[in-house]
Protein backbone atom coordinates (compact mmCIF):
# COMPACT_ATOMS: atom_id res chain seq x y z
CA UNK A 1 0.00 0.00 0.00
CA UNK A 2 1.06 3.84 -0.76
CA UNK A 3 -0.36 6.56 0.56
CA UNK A 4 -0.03 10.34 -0.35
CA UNK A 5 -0.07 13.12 2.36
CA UNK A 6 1.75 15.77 0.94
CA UNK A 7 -1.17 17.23 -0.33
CA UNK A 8 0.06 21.02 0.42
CA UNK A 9 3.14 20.03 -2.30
CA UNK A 10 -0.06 19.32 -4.99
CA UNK A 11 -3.21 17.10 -5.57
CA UNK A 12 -3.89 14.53 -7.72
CA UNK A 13 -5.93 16.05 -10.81
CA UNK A 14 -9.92 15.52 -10.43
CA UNK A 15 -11.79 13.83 -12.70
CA UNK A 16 -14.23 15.92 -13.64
CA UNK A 17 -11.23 18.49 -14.05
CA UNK A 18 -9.99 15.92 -16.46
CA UNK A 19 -12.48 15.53 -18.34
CA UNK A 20 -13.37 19.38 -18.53
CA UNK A 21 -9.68 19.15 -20.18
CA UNK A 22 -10.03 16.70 -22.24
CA UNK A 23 -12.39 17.83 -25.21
CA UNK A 24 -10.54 21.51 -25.42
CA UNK A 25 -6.84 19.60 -25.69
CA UNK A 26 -8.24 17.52 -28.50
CA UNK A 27 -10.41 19.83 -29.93
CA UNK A 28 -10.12 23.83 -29.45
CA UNK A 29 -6.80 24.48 -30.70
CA UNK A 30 -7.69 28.15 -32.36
CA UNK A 31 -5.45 31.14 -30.76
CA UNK A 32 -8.12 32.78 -28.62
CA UNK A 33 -6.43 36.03 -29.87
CA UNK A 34 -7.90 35.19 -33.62
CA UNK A 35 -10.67 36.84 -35.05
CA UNK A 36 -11.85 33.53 -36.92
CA UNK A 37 -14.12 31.38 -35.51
CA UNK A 38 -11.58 29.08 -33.89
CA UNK A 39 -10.10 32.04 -32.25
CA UNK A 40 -13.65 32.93 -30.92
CA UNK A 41 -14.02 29.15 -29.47
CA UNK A 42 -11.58 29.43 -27.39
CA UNK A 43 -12.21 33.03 -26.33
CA UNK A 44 -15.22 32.07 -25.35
CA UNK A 45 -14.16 29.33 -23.06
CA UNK A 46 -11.28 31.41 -21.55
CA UNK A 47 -14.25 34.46 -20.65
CA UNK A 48 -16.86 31.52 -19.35
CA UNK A 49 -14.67 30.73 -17.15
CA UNK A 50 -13.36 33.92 -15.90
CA UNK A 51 -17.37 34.50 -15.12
CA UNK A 52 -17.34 31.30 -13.63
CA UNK A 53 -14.75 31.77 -10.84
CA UNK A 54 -15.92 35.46 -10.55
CA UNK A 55 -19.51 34.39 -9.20
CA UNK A 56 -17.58 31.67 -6.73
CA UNK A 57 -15.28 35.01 -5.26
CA UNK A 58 -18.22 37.44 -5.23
CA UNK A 59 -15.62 39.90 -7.88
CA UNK A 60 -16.06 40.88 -10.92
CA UNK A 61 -14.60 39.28 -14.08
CA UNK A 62 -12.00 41.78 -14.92
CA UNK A 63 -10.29 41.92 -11.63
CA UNK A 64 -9.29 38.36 -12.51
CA UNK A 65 -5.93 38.18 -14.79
CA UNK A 66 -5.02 34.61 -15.71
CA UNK A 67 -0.95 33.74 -14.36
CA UNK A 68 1.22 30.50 -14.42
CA UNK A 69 0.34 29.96 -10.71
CA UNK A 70 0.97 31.09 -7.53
CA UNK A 71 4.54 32.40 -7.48
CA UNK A 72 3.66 34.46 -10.82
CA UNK A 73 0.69 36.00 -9.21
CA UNK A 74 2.65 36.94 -6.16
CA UNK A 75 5.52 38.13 -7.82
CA UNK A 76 2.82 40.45 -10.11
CA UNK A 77 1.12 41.67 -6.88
CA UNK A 78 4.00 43.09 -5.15
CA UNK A 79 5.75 44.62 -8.01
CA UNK A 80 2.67 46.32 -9.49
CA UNK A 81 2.24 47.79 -5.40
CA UNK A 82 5.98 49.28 -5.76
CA UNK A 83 6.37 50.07 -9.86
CA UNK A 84 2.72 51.23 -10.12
CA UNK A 85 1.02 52.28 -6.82
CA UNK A 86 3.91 54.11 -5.31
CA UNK A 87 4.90 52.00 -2.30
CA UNK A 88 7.67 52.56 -0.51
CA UNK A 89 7.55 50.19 2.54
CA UNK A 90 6.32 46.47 2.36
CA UNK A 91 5.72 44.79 5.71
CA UNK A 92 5.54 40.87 5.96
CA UNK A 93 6.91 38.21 7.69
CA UNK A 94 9.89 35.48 7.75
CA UNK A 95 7.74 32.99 7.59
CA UNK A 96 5.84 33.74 4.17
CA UNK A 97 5.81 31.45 1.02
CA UNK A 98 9.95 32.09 -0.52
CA UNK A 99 7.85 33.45 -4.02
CA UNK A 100 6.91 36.53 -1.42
CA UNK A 101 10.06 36.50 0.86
CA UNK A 102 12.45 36.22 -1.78
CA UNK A 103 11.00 39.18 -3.72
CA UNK A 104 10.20 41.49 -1.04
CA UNK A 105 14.22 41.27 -0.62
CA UNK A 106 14.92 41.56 -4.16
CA UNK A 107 13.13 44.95 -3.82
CA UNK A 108 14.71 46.26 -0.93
CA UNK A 109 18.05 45.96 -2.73
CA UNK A 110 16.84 46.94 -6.01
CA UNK A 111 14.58 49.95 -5.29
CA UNK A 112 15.28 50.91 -1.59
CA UNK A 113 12.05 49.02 -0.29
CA UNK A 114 11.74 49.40 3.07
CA UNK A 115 11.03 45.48 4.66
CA UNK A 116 9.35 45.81 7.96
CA UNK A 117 9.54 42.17 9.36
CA UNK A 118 6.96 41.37 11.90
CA UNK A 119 7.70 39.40 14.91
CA UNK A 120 5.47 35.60 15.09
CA UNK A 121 5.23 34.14 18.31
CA UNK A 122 6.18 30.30 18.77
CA UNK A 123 2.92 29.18 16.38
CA UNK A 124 3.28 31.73 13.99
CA UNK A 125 0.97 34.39 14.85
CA UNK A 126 1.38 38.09 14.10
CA UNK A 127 0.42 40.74 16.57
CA UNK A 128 -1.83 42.95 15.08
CA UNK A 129 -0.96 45.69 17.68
CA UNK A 130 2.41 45.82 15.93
CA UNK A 131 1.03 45.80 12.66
CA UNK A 132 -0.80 48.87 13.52
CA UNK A 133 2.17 50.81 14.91
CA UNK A 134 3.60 50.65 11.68
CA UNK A 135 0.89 51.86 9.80
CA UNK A 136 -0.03 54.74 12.10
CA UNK A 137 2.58 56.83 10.03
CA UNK A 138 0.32 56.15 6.89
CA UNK A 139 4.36 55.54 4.67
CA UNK A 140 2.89 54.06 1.20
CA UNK A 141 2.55 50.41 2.38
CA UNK A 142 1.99 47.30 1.11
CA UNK A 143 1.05 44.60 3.66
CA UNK A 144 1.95 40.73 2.25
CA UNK A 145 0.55 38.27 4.89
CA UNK A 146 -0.59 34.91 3.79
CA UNK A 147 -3.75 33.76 4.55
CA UNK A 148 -2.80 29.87 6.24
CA UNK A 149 1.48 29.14 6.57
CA UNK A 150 1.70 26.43 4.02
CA UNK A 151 3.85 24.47 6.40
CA UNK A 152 2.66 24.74 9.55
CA UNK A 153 -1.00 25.79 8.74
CA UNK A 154 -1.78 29.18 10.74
CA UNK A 155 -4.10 31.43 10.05
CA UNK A 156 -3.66 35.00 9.70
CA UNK A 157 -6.87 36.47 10.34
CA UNK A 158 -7.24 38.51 7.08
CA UNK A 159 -10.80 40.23 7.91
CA UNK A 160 -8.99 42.14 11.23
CA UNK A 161 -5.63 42.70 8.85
CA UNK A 162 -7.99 43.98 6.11
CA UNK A 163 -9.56 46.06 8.03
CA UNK A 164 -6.67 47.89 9.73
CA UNK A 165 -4.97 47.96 6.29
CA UNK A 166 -8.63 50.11 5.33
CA UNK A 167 -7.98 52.10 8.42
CA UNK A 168 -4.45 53.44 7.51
CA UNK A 169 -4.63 53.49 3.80
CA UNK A 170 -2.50 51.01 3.20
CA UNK A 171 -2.92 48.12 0.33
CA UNK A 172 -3.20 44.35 1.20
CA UNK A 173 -2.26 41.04 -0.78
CA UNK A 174 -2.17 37.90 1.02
CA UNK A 175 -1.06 34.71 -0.61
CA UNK A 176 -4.43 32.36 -0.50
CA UNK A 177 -2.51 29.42 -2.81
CA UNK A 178 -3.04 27.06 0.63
CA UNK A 179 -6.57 28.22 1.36
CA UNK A 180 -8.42 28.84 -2.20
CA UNK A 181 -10.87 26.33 -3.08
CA UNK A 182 -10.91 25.55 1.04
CA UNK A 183 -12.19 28.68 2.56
CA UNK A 184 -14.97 30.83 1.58
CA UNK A 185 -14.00 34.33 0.15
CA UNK A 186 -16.78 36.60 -0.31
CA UNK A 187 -14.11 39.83 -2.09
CA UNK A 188 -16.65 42.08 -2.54
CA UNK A 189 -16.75 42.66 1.48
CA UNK A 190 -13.49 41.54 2.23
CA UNK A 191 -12.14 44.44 0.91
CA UNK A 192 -8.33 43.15 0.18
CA UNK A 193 -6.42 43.92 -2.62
CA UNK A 194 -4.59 41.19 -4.00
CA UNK A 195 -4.86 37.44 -3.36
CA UNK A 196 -3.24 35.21 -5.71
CA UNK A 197 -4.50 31.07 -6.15
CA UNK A 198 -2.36 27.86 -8.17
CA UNK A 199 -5.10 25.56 -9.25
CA UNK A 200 -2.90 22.29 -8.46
CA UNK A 201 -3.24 22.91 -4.88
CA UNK A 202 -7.36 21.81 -4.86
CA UNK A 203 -6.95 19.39 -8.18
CA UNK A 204 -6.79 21.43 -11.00
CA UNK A 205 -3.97 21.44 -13.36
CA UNK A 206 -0.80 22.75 -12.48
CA UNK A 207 0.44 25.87 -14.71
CA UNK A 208 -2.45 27.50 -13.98
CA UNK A 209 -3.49 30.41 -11.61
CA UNK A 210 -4.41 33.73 -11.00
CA UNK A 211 -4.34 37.08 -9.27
CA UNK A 212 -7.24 38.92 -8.48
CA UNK A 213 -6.24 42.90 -8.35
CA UNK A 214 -8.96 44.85 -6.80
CA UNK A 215 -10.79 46.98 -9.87
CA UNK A 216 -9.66 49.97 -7.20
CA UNK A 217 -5.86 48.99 -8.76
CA UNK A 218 -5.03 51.17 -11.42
CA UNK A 219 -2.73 48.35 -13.09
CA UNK A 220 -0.75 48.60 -16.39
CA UNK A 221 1.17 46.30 -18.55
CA UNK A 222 2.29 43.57 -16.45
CA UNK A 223 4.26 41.23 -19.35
CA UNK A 224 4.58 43.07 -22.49
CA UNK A 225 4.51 41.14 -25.91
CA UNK A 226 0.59 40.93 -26.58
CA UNK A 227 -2.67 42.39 -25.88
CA UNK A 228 -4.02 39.36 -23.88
CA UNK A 229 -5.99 40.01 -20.53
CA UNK A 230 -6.93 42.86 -21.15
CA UNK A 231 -3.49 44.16 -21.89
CA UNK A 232 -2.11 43.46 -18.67
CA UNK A 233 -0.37 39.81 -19.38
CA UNK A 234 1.07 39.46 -22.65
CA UNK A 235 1.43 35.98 -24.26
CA UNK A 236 -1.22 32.92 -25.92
CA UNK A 237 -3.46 32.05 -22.83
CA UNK A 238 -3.28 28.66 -21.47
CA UNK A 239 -7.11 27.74 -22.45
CA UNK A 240 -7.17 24.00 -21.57
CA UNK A 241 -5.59 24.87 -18.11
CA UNK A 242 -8.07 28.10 -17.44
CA UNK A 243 -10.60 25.48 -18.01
CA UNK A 244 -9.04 23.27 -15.40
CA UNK A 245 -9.02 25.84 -13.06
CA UNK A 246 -12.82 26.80 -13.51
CA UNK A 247 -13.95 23.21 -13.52
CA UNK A 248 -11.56 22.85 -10.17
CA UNK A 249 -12.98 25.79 -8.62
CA UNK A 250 -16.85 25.14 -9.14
CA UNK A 251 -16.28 21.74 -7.88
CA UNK A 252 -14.39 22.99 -4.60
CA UNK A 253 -17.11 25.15 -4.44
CA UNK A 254 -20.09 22.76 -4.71
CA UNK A 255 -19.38 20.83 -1.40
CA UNK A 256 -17.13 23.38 0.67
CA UNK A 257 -18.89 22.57 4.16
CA UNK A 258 -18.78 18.61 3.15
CA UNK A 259 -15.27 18.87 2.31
CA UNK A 260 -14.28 20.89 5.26
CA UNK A 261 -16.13 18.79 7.28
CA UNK A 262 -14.09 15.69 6.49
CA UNK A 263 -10.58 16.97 5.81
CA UNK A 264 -11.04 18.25 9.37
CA UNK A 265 -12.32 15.21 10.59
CA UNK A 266 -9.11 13.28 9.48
CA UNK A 267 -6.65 15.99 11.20
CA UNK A 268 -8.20 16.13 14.43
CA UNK A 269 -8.29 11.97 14.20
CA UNK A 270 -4.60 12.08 13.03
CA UNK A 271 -3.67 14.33 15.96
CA UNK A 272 -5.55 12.02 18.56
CA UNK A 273 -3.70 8.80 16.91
CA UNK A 274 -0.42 10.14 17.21
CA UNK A 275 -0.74 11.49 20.75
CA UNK A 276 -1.87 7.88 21.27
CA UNK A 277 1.05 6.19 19.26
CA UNK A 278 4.34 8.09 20.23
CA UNK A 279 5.34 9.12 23.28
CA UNK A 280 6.42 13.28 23.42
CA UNK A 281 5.21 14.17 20.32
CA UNK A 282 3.88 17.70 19.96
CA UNK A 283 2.71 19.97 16.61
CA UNK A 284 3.86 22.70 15.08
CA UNK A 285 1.19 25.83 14.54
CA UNK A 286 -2.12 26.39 15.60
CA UNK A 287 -3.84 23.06 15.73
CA UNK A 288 -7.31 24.68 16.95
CA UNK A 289 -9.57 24.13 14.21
CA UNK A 290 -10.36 28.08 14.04
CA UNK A 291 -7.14 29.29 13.61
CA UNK A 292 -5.58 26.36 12.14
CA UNK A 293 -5.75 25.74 7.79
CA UNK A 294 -7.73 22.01 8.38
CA UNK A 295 -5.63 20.34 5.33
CA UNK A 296 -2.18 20.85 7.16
CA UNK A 297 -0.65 19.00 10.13
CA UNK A 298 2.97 19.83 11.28
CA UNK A 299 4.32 17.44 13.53
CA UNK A 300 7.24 17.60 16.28
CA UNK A 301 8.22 14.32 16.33
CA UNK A 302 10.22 12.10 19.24
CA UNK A 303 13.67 12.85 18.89
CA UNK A 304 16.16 10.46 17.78
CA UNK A 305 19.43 10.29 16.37
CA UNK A 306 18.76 9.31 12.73
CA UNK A 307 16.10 12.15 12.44
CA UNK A 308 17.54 13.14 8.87
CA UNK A 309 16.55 9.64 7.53
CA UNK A 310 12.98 9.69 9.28
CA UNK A 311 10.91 11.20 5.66
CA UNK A 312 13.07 8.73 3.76
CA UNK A 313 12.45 5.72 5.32
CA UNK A 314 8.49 6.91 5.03
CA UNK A 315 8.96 6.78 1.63
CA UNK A 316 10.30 3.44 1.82
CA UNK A 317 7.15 2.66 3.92
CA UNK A 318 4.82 3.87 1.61
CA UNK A 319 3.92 6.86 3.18
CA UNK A 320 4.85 10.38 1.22
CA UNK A 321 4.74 13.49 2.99
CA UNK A 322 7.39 16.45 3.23
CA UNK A 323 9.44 17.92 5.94
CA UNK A 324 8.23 21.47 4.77
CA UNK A 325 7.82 23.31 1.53
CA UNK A 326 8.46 21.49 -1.90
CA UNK A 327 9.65 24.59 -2.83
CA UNK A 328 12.35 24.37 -1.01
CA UNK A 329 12.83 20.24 -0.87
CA UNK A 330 15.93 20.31 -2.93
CA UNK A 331 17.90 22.82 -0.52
CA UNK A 332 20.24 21.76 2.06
CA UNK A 333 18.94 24.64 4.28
CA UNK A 334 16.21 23.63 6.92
CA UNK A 335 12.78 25.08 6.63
CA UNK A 336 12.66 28.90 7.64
CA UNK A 337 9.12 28.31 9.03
CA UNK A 338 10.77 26.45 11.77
CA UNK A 339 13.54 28.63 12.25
CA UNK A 340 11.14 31.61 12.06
CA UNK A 341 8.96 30.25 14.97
CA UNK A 342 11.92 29.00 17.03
CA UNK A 343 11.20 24.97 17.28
CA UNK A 344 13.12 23.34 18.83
CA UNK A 345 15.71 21.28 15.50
CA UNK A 346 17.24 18.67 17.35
CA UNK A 347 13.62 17.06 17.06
CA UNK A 348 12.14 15.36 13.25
CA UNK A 349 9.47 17.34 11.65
CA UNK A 350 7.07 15.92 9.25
CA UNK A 351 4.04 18.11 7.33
CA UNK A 352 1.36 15.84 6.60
CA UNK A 353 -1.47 17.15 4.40
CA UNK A 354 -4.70 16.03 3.06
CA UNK A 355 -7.36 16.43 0.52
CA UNK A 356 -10.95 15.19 0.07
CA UNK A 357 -10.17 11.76 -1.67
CA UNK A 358 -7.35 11.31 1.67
CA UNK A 359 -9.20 8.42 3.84
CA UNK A 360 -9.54 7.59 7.24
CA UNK A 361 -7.54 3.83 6.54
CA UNK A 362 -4.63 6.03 5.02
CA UNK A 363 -4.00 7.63 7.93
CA UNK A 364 -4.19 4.58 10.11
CA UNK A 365 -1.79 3.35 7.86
CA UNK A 366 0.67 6.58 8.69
CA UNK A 367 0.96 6.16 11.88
CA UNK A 368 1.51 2.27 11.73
CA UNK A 369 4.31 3.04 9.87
CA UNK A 370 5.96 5.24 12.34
CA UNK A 371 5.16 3.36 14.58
CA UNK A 372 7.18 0.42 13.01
CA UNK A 373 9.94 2.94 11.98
CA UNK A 374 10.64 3.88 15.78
CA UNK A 375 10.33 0.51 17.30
CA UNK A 376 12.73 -1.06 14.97
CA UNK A 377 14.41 1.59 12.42
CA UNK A 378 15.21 4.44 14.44
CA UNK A 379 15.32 3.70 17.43
């Protein structure tokens, strides 16, 4: 038996996404930039579901620009705040996805950004009376706070952060790639700026995303070389993915409380078994289900002296799951997460993740296999 819990790394395609794909790979192959009737095919497919999504987000359509993903649509957000809105201080975290970290400090070196860090306590929370100290001056500010920590699974509570942002005239983007097709977002009250979504993280394709910018953005020419989205993003649109995405998104959408309800269900089970199972273990994050993302466990696990072989001899086991981003997996550097909230190293971590088609029997067989790897392996 294998099992897959790395579901914050990417999900297995749906298949209904599949075969939303399907007919538009082997059939609507016309440029949707083409006046001809093939071009107006696709065109029409790319704007049906732009609509689509729009009515799931409460937005409208054309605050909805089409990216490769995630890191893309962060990477847009913060530059347009600096090149296009004027900002002139960007305050974040350590502990933010490396597509926002690493480009808030390519920024600061390259325009003068000023990169406020705000402190996180041991789970990764922000202090919101901090936050507001900053933004009493009323600097141009952008605030980047994502929405759930993809590794350890904290909220941020984006309605307060939104709403002090509001306050102080600042703008807000806050990476939602963990949390969109998970959470409810309702943008028309939420009021926040950017947020930016990869459809492989809730079984769409990968390749595919987007960024919302708030029709309040005044945004201009993003990637030159075309006049697709709206002039904003040039280059041929990736129809059969945008598709994907659309088809991923109503689906997440048709069954949220369901899904919730049972992804939930197999964290708080997963939590009890281990706590059960293996003596000393403890979690990293908020585990509460209200200010905890419900398809991310971080665990603390018992210390032992081959820790660096524990994921590996998962694997072996059948079980995959991650030690922290897969963003990072290749790098010999431990996960700044960890080192942001202070845990304590000397112990194993291991992010375990789920998804609506993860099962109850999959997780029993987890923890039977580290189990087995601490009686016999590491021990």
């Amino acid at each position: 038996m294998r099992v897959y819990l790395d579901n914050a790394a990417t999900t297995p395609l749906a298949k209904e996404v599949a075969e939303a794909m399907i007919p538009v790979l082997q059939n609507e192959f016309g440029n949707p930039s083409s006046t001809h009737f093939y071009g107006r095919q696709t065109k029409a497919l790319i704007e049906t579901s732009r609509r689509s999504i729009a009515k799931q987000l409460h937005c409208s359509p054309n605050e909805l620009i089409f990216t490769s993903g995630g890191t893309e649509a962060d990477n847009i957000a913060l530059n347009t705040a600096v090149y296009q809105l004027g900002v002139k201080r960007i305050i974040s975290t350590t502990i933010e996805h490396h597509a926002v970290c690493h480009t808030i400090e390519h920024l600061a070196e390259r325009e003068h950004i000023e990169a406020v860090w705000l402190k996180v306590d041991s789970k990764g929370n922000i202090d919101l009376n901090e936050l507001e100290t900053y933004l009493k001056d009323e600097k141009p500010t952008l605030v980047s706070l994502m929405h759930a920590n993809n590794e350890i699974g904290t909220l941020t509570p984006i309605e307060k952060v939104s709403a002090l942002c509001k306050k102080y005239n600042a703008y807000f983007h806050t990476d939602t790639v963990q949390t969109m097709g998970h959470y409810a977002f309702d943008l028309e009250q939420l009021g926040i700026d950017f947020i930016t979504c990869a459809a492989h993280k809730f079984h769409g394709p990968k390749g595919i995303g987007f960024l919302y910018a708030n029709k309040r953005i005044k945004t201009d020419i993003l990637i030159h070389g075309g006049a697709q989205e709206r002039g904003l993003r040039g280059g041929t649109e990736n129809v059969y993915g945008i598709v994907g995405l659309a088809k991923a998104v109503e689906l997440a959408y048709a069954d949220l409380e369901a899904h919730q309800a049972h992804v939930q269900g197999l964290k708080s089970y997963m939590i009890e078994r281990l706590k059960e199972t293996l003596p000393d273990v403890t979690f990293h994050g908020e585990i509460d289900p209200e200010k905890s993302l419900y398809t991310v466990l971080n665990v603390c696990l018992p210390a032992t002296e081959k820790s660096g072989m524990l994921l590996f001899t998962l694997d072996l086991q059948g079980v995959a799951c991650s030690g922290g981003s897969a963003c990072s997996s290749g790098a010999s550097k431990g996960s700044h997460v960890l080192e942001g909230i202070q845990a304590d190293n000397s112990r194993p971590n291991a992010r375990f993740s789920f998804s609506r088609y993860t099962t109850k029997e999959e997780i029993d067989f987890a923890i039977k296999q580290l189990e087995a790897i601490y009686e016999k392996v590491l021990v």
